[in-house]
Protein backbone atom coordinates (compact mmCIF):
# COMPACT_ATOMS: atom_id res chain seq x y z
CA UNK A 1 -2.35 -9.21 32.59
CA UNK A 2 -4.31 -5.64 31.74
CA UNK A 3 -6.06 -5.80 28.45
CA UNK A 4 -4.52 -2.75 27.30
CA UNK A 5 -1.21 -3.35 28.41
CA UNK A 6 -1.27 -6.40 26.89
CA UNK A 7 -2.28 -4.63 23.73
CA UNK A 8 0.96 -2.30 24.44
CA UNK A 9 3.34 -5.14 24.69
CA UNK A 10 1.83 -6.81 21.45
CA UNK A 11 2.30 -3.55 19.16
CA UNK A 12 6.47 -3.35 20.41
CA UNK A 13 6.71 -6.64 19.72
CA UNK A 14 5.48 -6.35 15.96
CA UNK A 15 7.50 -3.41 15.77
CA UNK A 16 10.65 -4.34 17.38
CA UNK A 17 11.04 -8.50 17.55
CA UNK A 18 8.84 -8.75 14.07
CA UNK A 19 9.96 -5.90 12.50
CA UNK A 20 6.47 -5.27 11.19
CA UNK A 21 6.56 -2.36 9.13
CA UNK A 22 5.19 1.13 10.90
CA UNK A 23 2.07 0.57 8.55
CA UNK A 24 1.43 -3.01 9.70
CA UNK A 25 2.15 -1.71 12.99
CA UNK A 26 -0.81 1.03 12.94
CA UNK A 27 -3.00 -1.17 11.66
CA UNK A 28 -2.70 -3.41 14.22
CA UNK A 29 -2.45 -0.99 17.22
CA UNK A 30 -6.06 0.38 15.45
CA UNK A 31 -7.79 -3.04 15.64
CA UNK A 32 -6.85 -3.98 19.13
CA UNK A 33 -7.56 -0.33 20.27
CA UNK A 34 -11.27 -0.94 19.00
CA UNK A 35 -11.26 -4.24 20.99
CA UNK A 36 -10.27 -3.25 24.00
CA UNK A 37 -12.87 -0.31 23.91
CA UNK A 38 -15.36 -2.73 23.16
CA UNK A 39 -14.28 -5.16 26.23
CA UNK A 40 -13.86 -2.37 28.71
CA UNK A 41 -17.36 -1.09 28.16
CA UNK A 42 -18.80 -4.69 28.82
CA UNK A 43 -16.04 -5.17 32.20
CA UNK A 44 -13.38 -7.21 30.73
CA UNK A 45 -10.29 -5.93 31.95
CA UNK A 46 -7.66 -8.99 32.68
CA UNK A 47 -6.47 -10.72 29.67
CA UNK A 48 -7.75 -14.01 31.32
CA UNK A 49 -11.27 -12.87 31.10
CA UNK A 50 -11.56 -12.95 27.63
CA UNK A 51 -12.99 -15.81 25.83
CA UNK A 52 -13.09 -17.26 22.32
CA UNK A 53 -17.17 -15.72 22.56
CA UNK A 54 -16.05 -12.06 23.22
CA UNK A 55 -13.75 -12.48 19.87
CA UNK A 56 -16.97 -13.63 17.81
CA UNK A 57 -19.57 -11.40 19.94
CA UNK A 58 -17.20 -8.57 18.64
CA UNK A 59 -16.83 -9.81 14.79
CA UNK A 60 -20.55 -10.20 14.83
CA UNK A 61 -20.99 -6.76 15.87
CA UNK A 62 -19.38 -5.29 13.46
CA UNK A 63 -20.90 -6.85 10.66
CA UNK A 64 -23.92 -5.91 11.78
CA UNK A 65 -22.74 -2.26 12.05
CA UNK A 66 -22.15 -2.64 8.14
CA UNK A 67 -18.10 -2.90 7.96
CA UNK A 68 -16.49 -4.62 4.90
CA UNK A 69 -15.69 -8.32 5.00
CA UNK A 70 -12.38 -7.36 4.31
CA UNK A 71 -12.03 -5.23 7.47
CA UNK A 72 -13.70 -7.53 9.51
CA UNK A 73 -11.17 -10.47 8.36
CA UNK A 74 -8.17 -8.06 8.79
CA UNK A 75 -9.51 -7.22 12.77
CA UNK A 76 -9.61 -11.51 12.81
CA UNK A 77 -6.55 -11.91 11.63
CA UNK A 78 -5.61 -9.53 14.29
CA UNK A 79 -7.30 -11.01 17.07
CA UNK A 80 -5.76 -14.54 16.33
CA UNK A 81 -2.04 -12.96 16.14
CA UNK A 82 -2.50 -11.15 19.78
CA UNK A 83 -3.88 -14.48 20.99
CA UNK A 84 -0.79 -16.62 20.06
CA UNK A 85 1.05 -14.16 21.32
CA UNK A 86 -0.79 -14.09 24.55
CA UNK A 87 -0.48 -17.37 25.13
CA UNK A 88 3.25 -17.65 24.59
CA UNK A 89 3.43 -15.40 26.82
CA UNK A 90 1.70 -16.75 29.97
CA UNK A 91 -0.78 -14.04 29.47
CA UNK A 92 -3.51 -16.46 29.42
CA UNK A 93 -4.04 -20.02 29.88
CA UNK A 94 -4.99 -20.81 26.32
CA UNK A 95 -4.93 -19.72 22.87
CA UNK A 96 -8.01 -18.75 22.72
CA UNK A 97 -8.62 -17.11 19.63
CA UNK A 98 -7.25 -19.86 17.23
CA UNK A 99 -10.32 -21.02 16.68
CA UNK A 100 -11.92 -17.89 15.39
CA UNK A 101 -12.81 -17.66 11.81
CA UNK A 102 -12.35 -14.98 9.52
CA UNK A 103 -15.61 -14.33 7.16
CA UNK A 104 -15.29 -15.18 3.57
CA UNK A 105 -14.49 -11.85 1.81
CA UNK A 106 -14.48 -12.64 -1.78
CA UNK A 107 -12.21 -11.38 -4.27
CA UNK A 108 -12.85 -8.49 -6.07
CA UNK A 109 -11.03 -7.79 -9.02
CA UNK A 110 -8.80 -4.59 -8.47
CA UNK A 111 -9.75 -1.52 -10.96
CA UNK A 112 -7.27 -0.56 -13.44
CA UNK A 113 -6.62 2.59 -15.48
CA UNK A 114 -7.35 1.78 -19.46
CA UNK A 115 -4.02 2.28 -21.36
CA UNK A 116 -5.05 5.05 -23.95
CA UNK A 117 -5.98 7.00 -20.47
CA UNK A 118 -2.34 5.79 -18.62
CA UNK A 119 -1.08 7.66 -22.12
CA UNK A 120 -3.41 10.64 -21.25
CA UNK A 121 -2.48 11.22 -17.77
CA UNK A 122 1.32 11.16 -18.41
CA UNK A 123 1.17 13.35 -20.95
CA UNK A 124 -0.66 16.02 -19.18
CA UNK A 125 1.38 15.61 -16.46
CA UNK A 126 4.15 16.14 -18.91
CA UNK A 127 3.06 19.15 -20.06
CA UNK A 128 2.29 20.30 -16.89
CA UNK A 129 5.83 19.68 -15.65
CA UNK A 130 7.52 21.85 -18.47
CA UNK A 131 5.29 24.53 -17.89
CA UNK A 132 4.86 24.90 -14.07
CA UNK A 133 6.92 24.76 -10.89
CA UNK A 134 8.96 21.95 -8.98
CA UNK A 135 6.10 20.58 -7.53
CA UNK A 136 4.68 19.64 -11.22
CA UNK A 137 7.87 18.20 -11.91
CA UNK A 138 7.59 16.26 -8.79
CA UNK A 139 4.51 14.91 -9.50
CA UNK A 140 5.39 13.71 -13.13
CA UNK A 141 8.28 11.80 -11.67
CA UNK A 142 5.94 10.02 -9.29
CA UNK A 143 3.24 9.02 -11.05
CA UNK A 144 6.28 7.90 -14.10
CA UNK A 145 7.90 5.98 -11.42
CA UNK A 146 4.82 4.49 -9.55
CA UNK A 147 3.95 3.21 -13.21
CA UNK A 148 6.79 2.06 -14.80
CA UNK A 149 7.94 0.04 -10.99
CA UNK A 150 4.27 -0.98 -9.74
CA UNK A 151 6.01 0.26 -6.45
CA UNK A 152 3.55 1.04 -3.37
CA UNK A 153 3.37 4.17 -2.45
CA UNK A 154 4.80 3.83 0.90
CA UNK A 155 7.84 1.93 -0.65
CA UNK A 156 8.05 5.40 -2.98
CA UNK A 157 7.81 7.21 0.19
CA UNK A 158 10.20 5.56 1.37
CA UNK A 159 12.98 5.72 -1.25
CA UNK A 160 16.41 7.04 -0.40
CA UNK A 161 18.71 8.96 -3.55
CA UNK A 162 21.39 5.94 -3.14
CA UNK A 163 18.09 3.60 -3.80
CA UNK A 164 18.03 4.79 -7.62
CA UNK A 165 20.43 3.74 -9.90
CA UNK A 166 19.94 6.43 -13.29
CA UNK A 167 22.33 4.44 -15.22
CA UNK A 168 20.85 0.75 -15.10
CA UNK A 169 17.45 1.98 -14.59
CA UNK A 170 16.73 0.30 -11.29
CA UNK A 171 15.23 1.31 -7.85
CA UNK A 172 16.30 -0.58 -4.95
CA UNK A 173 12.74 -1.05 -3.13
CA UNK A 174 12.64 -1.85 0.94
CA UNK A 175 8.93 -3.33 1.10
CA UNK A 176 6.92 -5.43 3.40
CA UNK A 177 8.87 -7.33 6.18
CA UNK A 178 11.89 -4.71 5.33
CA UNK A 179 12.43 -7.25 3.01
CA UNK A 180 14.42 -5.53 -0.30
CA UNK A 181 13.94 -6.13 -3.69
CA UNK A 182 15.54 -4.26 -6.93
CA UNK A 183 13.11 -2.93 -9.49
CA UNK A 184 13.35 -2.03 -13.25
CA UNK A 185 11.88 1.69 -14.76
CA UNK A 186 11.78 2.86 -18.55
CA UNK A 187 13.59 5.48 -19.95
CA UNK A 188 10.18 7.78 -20.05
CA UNK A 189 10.32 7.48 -15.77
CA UNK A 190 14.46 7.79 -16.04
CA UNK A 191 13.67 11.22 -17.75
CA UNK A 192 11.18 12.58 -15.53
CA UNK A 193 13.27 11.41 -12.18
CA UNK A 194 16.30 13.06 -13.87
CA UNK A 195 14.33 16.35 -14.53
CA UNK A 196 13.15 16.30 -10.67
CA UNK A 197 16.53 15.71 -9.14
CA UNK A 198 18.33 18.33 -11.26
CA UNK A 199 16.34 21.33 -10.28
CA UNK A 200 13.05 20.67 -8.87
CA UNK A 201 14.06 18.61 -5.63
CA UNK A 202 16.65 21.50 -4.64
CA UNK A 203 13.68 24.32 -4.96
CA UNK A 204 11.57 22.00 -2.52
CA UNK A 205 14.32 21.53 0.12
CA UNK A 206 15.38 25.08 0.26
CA UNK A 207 11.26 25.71 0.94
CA UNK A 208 12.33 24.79 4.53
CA UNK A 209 13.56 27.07 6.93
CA UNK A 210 15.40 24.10 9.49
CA UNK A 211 18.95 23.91 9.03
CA UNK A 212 18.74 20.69 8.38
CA UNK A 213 16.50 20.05 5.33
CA UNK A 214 19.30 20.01 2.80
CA UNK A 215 21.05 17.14 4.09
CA UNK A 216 17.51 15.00 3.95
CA UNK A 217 18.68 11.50 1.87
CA UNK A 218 14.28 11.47 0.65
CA UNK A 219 14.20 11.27 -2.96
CA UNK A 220 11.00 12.93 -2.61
CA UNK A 221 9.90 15.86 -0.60
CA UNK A 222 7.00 17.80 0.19
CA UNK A 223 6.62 21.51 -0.28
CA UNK A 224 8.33 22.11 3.19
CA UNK A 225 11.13 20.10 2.53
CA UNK A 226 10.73 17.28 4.50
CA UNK A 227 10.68 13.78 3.27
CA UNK A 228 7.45 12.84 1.48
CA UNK A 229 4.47 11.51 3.83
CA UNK A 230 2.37 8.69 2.63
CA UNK A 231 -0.45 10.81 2.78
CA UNK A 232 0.79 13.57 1.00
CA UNK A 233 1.70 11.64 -1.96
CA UNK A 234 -2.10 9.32 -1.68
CA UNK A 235 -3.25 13.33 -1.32
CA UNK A 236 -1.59 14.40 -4.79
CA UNK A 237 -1.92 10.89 -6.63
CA UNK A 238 -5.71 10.81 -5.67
CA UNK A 239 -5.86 14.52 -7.67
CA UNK A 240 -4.73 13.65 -10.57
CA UNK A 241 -6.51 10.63 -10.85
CA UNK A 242 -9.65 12.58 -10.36
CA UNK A 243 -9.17 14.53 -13.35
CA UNK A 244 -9.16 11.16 -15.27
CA UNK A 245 -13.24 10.12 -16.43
CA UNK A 246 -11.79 6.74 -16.89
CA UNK A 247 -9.95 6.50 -13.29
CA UNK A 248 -13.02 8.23 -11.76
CA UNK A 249 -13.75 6.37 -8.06
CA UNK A 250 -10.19 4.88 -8.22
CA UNK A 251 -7.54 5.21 -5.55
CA UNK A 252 -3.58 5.57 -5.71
CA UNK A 253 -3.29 2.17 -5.20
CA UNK A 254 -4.51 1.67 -8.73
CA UNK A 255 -1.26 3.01 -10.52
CA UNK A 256 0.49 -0.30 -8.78
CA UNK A 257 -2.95 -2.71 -10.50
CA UNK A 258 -2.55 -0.69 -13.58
CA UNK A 259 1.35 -1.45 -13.89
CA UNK A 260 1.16 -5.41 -13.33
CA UNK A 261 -2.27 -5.34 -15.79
CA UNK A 262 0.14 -3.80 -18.66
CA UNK A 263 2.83 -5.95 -18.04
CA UNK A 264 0.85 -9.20 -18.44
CA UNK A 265 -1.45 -7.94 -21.10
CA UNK A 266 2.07 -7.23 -23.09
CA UNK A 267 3.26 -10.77 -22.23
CA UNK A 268 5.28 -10.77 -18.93
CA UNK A 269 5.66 -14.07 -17.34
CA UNK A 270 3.68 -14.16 -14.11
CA UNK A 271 6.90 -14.53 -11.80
CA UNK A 272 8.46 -11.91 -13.31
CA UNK A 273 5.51 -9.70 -12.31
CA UNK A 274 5.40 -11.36 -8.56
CA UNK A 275 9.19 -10.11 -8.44
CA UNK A 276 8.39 -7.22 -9.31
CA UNK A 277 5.34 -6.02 -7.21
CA UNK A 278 7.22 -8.00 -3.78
CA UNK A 279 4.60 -10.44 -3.46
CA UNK A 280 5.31 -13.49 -1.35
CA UNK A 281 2.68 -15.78 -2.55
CA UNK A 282 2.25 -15.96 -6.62
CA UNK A 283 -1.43 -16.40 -5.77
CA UNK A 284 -1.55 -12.94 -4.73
CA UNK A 285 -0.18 -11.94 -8.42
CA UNK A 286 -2.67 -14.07 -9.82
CA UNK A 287 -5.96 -11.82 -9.55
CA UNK A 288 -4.20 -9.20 -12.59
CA UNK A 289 -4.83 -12.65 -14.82
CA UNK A 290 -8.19 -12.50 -14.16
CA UNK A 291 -8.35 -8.94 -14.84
CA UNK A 292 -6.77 -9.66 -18.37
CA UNK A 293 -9.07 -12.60 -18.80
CA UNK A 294 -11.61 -10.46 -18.02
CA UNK A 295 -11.45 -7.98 -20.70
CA UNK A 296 -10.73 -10.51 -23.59
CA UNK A 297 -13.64 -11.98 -22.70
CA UNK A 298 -15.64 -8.55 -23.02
CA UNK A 299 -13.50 -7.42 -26.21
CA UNK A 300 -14.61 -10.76 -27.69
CA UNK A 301 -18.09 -10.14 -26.41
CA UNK A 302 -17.75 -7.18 -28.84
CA UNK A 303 -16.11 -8.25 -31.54
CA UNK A 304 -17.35 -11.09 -32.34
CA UNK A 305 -20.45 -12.27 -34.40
CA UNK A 306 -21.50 -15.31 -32.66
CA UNK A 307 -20.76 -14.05 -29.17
């Protein structure tokens, strides 16, 4: 079989048979795209040609090019699901990635926004919202919601109006693997979320000329109308975050570490939090007790006499 039409056939089937989310799906159509590339140039064209050194020739390369450990285990990972399926396939003979090895990537402890700055942003944002126009009322609700939930923000993105309940305080969350969860918010993102939908969400839909935009079911919109993109709401989160000294360098991402770093620094039970966030694996959860660990260890560094 062709190379790339192998690749093809791979990225339907994670969409389609796996139901791999469009996310997932990108990601993996961008590592094999980078493969193939690399195999053309050096004549590798049929599926069979391609041996368990090509996989490592390319991994090497890249390191040596300077890319993260992390990427480089992510295009592994990669490799060794497009060689199962491969194989399964009749595409080739063997699996012959299987035995490729991701490198060690380490863990690194995810950054987190202090809490007396958490307090800072919202207010400002706040303020903001009272005094300005839908889109600062918009943007209060998000960040509110992003850190009261610990949601991702494609699973915001995501978010349909019959996915928020107002009344119990829950968001009903469709997350990795489409698999759903439901997810508890305070009263302080219940107020913001109530201040959008009343007036702010109606301005932003009427912003669009298409007949259509009113009868859009996104809970949040963008300035045209239209339902929210991903990167329009990393785009505005990565703003505001800017603004903070204490979140300086930090990404979006860090509203979802700085919600399950709260929760167990006030006490929640470490399942709770894993039920929360939609991991699959509690060892995933794990690195925010670390983080916690971390800073006792530095307040008591402080504090104390005989540290």
């Amino acid at each position: 079989m062709d190379i790339a039409a192998a690749r093809e056939e791979f990225i339907d089937y994670v969409r389609v048979e796996r139901n791999f989310s469009a996310q997932t799906a990108r990601a993996y159509a961008s590592d094999l795209n980078a493969f193939v590339q690399w195999a053309a140039a050096r004549a590798l064209i049929d599926t069979r040609d391609v041996e368990l050194d090509n996989y490592r020739d390319w991994l090497w390369k890249m390191s040596n090019d300077g890319l993260a450990p992390s990427t480089i285990a992510r295009r592994s990972a990669t490799l060794r699901s497009w060689s199962a399926w491969m194989w399964r396939e009749g595409a080739t003979e063997t699996d012959t990635a299987a035995r490729l090895r991701s490198p060690k990537t380490g863990k690194r402890l995810p950054k987190v926004v202090p809490r007396d700055a958490m307090d800072a942003v919202l207010r400002g944002l706040g303020a903001a919202a009272a005094e300005g126009g839908p889109t600062d009322v918009r943007d209060h609700a998000i960040v509110e919601l992003l850190y009261a939930s610990g949601l991702r923000v494609s699973e915001l993105c995501g978010l349909d109006i019959d996915d928020i309940d107002l009344d119990r305080l829950t968001v009903r969350v469709t997350g990795k693997g489409s698999k759903q969860r439901i997810v508890p918010f305070g009263v302080p993102a219940q107020s913001a979320i109530i201040d959008y939908l009343r007036d702010a969400r109606a301005h932003l839909l009427r912003q669009n000329s298409a007949p259509t935009a009113g009868d859009t079911s996104a809970v949040f919109v963008g300035t045209r109308g239209a339902r929210l993109s991903t990167r329009s709401a990393y785009t505005v989160i990565s703003r505001i975050l800017s603004r903070v000294p204490a979140a300086s360098g930090v990404g979006p991402h860090t509203l979802r570490h700085t919600a399950a770093t709260h929760l167990l620094d006030g006490g929640a039970d470490l399942r709770a939090v894993q039920e929360l966030l939609g991991h699959s694996s509690l060892g995933t959860t794990q690195i925010y007790t670390h983080v916690s660990a971390d800073r006792l260890r530095e307040s008591y560094r402080l504090a104390h006499p005989r540290a």
